[in-house]
C-alpha atoms as a PDB file:
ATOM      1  CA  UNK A   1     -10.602  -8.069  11.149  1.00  0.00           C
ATOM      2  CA  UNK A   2      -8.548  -5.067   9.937  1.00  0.00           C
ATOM      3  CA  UNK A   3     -10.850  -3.949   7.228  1.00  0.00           C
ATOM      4  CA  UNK A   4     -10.772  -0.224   7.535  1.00  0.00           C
ATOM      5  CA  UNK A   5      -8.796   0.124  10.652  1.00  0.00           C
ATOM      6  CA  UNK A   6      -5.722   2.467  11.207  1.00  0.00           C
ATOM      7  CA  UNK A   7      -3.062  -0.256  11.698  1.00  0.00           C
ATOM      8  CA  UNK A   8      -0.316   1.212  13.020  1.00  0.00           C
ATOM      9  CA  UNK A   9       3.290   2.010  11.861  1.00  0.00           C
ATOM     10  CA  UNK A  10       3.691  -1.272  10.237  1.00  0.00           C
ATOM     11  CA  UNK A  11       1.269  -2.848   8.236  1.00  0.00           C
ATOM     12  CA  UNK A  12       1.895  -6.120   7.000  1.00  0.00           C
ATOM     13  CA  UNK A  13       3.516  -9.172   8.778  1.00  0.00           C
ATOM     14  CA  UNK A  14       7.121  -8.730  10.117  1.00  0.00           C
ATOM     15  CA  UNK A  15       8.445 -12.028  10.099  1.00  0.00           C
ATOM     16  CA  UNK A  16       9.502 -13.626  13.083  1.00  0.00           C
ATOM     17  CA  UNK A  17       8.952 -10.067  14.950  1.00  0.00           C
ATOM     18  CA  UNK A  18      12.542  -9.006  14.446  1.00  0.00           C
ATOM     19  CA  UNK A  19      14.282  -6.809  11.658  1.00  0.00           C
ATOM     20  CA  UNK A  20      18.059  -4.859  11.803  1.00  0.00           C
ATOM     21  CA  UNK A  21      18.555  -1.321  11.399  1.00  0.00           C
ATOM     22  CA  UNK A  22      21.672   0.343  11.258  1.00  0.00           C
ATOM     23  CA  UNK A  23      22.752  -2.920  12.268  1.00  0.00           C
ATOM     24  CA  UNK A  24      20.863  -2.999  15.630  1.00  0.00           C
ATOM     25  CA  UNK A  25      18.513  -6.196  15.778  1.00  0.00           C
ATOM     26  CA  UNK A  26      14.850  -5.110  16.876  1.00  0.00           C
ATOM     27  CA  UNK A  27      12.275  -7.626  18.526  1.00  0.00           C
ATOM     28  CA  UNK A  28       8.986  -7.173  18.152  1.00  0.00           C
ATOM     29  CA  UNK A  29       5.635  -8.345  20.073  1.00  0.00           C
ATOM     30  CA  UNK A  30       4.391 -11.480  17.875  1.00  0.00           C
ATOM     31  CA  UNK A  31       0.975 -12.018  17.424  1.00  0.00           C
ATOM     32  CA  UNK A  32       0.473 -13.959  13.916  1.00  0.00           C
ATOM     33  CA  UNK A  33       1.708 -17.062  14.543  1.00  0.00           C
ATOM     34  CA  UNK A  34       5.467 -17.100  14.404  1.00  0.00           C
ATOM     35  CA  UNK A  35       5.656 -12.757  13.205  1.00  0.00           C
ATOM     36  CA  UNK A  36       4.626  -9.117  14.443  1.00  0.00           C
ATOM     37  CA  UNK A  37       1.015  -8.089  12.343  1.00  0.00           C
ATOM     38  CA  UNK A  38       0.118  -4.337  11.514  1.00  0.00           C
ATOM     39  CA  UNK A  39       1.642  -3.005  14.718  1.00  0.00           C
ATOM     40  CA  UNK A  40       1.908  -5.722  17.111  1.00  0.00           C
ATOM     41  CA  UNK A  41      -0.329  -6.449  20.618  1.00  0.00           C
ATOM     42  CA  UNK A  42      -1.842  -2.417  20.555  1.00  0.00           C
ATOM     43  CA  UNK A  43      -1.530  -1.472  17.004  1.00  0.00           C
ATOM     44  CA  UNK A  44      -3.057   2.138  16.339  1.00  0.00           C
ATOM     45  CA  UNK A  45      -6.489   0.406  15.583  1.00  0.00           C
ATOM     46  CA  UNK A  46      -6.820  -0.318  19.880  1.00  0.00           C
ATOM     47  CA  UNK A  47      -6.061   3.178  20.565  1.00  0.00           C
ATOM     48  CA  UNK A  48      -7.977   6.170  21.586  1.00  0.00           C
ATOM     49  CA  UNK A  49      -7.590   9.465  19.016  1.00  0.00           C
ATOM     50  CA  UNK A  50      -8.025  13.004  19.494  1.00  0.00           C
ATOM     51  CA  UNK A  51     -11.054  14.194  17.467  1.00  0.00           C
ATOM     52  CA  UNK A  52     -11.416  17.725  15.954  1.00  0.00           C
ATOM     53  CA  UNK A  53     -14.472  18.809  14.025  1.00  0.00           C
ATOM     54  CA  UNK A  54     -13.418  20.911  11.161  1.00  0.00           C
ATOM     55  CA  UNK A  55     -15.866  23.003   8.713  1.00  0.00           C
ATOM     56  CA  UNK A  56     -15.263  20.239   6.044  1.00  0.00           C
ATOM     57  CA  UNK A  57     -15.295  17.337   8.197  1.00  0.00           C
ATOM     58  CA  UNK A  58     -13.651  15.819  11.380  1.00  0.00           C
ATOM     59  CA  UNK A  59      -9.827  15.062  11.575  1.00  0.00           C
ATOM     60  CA  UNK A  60      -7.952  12.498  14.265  1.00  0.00           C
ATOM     61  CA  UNK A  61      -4.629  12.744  15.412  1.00  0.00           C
ATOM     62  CA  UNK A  62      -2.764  11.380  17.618  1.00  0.00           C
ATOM     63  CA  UNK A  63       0.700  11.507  19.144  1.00  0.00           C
ATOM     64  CA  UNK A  64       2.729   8.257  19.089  1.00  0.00           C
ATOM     65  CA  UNK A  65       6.288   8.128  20.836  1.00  0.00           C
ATOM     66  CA  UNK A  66       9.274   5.329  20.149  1.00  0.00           C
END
């Protein structure tokens, strides 16, 4: 169901929702059986984006914190 969609910052499975960075352990929303898919429960395809109409065609942004 994510043909086409923006997915977010991840996109792919993570498994088991939980990776280590700089030797912090991060956990992660799961919502693909056992691991975190393309973003977790609001991945960037359920969000609203600011739309600008440009002379060549239209361009969405959208500001994301941590």
């Amino acid at each position: 169901a994510y043909f086409g969609a923006v997915v977010g910052r991840v996109a792919n499975r993570i498994a088991k929702g939980t990776f280590t960075l700089d030797e912090k352990e991060y956990h992660l929303a799961i919502n693909n059986g056992p691991n975190s898919l393309h973003g977790g429960l609001k991945g960037f395809d359920k969000v609203l984006w600011i739309p600008q109409v440009l002379s060549n065609g239209i361009q969405f942004s959208r500001i994301s914190p941590d």
